[in-house]
N, C-alpha and C. Protein backbone atom coordinates (compact mmCIF):
# COMPACT_ATOMS: atom_id res chain seq x y z
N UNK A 1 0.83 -1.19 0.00
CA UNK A 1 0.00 0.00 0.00
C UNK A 1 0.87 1.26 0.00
N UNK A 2 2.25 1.40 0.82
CA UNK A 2 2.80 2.37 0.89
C UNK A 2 3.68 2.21 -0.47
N UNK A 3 4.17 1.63 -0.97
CA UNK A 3 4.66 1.72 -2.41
C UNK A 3 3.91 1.85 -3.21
N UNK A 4 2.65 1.64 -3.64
CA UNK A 4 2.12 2.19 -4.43
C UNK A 4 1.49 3.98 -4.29
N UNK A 5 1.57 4.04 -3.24
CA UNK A 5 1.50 5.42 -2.91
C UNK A 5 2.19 6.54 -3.25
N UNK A 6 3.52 6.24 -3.15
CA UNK A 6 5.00 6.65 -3.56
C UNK A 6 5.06 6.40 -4.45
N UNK A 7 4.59 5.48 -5.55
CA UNK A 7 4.80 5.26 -7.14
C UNK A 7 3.72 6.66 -7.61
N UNK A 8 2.80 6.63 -6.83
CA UNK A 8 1.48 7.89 -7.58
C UNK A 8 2.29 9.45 -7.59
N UNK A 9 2.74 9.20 -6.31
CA UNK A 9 3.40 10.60 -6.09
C UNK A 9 4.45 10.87 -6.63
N UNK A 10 5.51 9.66 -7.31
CA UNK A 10 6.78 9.86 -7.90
C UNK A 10 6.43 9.98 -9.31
N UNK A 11 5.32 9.68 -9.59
CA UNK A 11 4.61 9.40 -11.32
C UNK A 11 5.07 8.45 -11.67
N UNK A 12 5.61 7.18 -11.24
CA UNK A 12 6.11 5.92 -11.75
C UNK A 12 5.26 5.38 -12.95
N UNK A 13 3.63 5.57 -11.80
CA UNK A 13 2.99 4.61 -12.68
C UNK A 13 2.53 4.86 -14.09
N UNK A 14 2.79 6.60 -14.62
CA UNK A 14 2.68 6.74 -15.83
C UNK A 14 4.23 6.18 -16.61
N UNK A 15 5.14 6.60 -16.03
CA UNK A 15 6.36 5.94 -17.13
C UNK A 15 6.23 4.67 -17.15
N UNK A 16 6.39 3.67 -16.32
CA UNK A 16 6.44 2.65 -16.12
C UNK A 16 5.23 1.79 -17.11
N UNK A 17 3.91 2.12 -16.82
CA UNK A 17 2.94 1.63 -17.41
C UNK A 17 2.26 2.99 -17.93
N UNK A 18 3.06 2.85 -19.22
CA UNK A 18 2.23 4.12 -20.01
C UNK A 18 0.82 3.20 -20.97
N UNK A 19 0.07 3.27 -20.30
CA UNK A 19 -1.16 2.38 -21.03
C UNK A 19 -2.36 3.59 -21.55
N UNK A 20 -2.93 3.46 -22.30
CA UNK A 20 -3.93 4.85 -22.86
C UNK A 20 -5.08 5.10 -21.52
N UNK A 21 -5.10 4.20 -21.07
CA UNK A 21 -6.54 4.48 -19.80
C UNK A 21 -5.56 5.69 -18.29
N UNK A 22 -4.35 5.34 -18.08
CA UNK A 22 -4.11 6.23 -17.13
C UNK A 22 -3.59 7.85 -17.87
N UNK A 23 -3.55 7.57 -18.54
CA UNK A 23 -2.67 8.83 -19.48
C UNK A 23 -4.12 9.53 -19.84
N UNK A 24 -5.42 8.97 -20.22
CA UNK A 24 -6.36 9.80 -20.58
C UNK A 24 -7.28 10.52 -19.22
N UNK A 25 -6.61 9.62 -18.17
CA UNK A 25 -7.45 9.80 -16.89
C UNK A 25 -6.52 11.34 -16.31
N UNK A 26 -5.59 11.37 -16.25
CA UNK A 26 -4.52 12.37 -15.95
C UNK A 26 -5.36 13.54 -17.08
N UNK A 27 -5.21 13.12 -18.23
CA UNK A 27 -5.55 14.55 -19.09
C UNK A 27 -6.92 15.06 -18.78
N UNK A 28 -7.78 14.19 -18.31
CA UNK A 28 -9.47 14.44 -17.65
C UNK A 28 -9.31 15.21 -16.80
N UNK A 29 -8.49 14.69 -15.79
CA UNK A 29 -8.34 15.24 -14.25
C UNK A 29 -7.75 16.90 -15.01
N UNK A 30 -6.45 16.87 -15.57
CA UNK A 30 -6.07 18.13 -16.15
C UNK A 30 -6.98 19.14 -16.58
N UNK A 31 -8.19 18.65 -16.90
CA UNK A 31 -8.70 19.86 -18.03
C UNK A 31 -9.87 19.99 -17.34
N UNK A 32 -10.19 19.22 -16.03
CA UNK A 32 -11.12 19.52 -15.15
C UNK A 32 -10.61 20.77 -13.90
N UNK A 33 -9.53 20.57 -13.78
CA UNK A 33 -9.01 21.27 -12.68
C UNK A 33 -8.74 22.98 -13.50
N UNK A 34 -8.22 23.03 -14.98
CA UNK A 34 -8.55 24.04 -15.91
C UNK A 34 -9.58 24.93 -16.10
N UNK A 35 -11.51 24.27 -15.92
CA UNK A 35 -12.23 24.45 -16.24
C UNK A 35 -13.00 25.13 -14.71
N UNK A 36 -12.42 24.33 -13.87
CA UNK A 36 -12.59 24.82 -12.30
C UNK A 36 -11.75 25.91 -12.17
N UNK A 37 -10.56 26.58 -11.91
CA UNK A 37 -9.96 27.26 -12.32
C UNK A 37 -10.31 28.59 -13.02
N UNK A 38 -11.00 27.97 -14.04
CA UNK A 38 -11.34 29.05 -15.09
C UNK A 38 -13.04 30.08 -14.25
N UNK A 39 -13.59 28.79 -13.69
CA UNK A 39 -14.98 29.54 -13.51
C UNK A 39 -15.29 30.21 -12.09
N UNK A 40 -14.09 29.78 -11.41
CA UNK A 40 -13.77 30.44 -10.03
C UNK A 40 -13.27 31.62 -10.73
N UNK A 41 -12.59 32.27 -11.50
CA UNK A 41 -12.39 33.62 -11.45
C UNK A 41 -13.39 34.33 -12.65
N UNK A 42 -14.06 33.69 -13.23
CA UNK A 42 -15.17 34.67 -13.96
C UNK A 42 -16.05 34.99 -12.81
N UNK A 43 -16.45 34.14 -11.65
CA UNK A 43 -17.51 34.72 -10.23
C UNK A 43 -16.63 35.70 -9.56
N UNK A 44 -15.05 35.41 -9.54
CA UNK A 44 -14.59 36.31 -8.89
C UNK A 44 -14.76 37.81 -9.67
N UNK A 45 -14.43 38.13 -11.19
CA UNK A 45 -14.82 39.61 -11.45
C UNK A 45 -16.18 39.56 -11.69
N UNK A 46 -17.27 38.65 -11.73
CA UNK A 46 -18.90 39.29 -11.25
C UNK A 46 -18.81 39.69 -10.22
N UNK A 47 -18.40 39.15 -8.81
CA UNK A 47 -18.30 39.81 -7.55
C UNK A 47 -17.78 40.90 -7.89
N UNK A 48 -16.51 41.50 -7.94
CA UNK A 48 -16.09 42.91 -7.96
C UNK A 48 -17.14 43.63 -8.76
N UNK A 49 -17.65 43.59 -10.31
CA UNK A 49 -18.24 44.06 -10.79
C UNK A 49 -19.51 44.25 -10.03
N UNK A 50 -20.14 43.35 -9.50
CA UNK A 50 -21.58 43.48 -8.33
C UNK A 50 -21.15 44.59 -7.12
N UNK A 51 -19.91 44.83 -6.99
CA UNK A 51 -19.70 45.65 -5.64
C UNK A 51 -19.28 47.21 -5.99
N UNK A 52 -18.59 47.33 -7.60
CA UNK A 52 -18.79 48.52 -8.39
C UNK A 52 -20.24 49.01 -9.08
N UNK A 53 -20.74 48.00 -8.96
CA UNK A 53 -22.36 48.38 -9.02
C UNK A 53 -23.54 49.44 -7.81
N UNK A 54 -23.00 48.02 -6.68
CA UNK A 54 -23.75 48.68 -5.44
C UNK A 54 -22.82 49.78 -4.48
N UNK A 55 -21.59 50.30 -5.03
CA UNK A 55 -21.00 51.30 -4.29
C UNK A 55 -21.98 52.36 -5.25
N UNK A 56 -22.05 52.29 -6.72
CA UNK A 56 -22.31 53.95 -7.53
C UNK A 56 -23.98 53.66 -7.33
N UNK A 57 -24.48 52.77 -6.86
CA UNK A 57 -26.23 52.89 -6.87
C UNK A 57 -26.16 53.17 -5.52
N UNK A 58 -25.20 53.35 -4.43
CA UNK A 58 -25.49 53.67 -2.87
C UNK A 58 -24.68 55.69 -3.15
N UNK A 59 -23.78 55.79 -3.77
CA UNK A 59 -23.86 57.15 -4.27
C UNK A 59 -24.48 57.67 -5.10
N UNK A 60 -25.73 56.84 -5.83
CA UNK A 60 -26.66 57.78 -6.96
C UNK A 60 -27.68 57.82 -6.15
N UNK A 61 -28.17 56.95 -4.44
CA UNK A 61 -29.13 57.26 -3.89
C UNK A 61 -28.79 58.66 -2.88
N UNK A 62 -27.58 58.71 -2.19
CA UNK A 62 -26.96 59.59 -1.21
C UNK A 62 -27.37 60.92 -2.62
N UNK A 63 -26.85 61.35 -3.28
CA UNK A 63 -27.40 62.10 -4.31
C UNK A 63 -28.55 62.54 -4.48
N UNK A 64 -29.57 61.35 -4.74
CA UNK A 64 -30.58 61.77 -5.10
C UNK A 64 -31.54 62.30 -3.55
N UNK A 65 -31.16 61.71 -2.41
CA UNK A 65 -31.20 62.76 -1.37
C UNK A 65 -31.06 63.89 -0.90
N UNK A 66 -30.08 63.99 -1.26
CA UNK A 66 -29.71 65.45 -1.17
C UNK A 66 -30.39 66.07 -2.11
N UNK A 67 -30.63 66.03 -3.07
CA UNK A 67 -31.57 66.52 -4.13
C UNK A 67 -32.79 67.33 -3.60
N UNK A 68 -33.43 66.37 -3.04
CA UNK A 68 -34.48 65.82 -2.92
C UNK A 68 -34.70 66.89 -1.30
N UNK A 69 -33.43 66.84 -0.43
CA UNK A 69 -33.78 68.03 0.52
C UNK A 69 -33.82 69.60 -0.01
N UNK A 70 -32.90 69.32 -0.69
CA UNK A 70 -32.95 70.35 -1.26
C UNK A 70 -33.89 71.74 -2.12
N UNK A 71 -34.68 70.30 -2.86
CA UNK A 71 -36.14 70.98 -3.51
C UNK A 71 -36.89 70.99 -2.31
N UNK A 72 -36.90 70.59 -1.19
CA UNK A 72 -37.84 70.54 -0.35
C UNK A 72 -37.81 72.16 0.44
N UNK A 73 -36.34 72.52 0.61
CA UNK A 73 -36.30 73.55 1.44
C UNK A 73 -36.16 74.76 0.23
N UNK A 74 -36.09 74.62 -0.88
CA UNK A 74 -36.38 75.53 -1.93
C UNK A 74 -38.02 75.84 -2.04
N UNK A 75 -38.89 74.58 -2.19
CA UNK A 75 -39.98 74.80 -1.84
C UNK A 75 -41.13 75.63 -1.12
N UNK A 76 -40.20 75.56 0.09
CA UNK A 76 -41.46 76.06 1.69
C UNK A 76 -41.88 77.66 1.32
N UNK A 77 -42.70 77.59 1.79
CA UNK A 77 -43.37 78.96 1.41
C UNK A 77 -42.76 80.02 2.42
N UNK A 78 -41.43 80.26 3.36
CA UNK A 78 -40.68 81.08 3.60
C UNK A 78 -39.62 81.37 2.84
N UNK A 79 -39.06 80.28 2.10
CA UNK A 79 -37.98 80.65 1.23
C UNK A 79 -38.47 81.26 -0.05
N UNK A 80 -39.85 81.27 -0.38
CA UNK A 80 -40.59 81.50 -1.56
C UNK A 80 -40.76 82.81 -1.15
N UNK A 81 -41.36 83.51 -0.01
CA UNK A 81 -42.08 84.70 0.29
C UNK A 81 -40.91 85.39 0.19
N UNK A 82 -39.61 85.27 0.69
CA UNK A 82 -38.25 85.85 1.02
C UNK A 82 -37.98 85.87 -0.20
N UNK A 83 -37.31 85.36 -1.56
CA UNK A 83 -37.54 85.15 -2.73
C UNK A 83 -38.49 86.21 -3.58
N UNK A 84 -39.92 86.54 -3.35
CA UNK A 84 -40.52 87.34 -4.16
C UNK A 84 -40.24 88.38 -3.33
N UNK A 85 -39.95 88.66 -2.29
CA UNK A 85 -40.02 90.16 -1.95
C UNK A 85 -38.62 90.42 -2.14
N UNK A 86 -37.15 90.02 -2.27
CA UNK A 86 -36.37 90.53 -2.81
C UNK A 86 -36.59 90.55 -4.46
N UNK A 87 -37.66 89.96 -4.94
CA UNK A 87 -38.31 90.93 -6.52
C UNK A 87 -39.14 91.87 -6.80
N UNK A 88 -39.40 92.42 -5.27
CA UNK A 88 -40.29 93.59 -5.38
C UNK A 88 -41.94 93.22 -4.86
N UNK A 89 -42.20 91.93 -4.66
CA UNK A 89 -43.46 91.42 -4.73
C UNK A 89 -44.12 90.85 -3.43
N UNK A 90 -45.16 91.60 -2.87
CA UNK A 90 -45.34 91.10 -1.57
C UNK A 90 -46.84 90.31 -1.82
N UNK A 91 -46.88 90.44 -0.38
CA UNK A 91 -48.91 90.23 -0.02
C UNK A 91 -49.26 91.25 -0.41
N UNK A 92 -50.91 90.59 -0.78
CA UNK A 92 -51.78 91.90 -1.50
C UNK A 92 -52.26 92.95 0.38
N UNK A 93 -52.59 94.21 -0.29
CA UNK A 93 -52.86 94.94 0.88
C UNK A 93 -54.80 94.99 0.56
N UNK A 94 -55.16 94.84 -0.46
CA UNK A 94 -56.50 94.57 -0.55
C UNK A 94 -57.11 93.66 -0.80
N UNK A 95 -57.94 93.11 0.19
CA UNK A 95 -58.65 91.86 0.30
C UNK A 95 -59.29 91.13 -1.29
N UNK A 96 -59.22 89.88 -2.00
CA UNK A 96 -59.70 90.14 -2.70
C UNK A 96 -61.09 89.91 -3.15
N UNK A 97 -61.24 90.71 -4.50
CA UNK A 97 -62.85 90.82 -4.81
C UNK A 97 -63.54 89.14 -5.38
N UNK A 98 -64.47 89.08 -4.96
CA UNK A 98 -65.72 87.89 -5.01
C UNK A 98 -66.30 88.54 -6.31
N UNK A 99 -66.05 87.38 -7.65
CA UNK A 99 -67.27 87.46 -8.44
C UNK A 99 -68.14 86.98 -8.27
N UNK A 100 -69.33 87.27 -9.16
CA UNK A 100 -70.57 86.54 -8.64
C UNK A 100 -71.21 86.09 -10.07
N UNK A 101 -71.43 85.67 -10.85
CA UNK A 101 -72.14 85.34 -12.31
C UNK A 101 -73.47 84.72 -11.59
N UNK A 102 -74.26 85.55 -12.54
CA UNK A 102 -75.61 84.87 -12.58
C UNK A 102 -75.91 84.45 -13.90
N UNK A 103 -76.82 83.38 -14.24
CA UNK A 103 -77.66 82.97 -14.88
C UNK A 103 -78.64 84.08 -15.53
N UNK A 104 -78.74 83.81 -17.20
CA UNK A 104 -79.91 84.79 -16.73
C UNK A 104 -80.96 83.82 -17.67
């Protein structure tokens, strides 16, 4: 058992008995460990790419917050009143007039 162990690990058993069944089993194992290999690092740049995703969609929301306070305090009807009266434009000083239409 322990010599054949030491033959796997020394590669004996391919020189020694180069027969087509261990030589095709080696090239299996080869092009499996290739293919594993290969698809562990295409997940690895989807991950990075997934985390350059959710960093600029967590700064296009921080953004659109601020935005968003922003129109709010542009909005209020003190920043508006302050706003028209540095254009000259206040409250009316006369109440205003009620139409009335009748039918006739």
């Amino acid at each position: 058992m322990r010599k054949k162990l030491f033959d796997i690990v020394n590669g004996r058993f391919i020189i020694e008995k180069t027969n087509l069944k261990n030589t095709s089993f080696i090239l299996y194992l080869f092009f499996l460990a290739l293919i594993m290999i290969y698809s562990s690092h295409s997940v690895d740049t989807k991950i990075y790419k997934l985390n350059d995703l959710s960093d600029k969609l967590a700064m296009v929301e921080n953004e659109f917050i601020e935005v968003r306070k922003e129109i709010v305090t542009l909005k209020m009807e003190s920043n508006i009143k302050i706003q028209l009266f540095d254009r000259g434009i206040g409250p009316s000083l006369n109440p205003p007039t009620k139409i009335i239409i009748t039918k006739k």
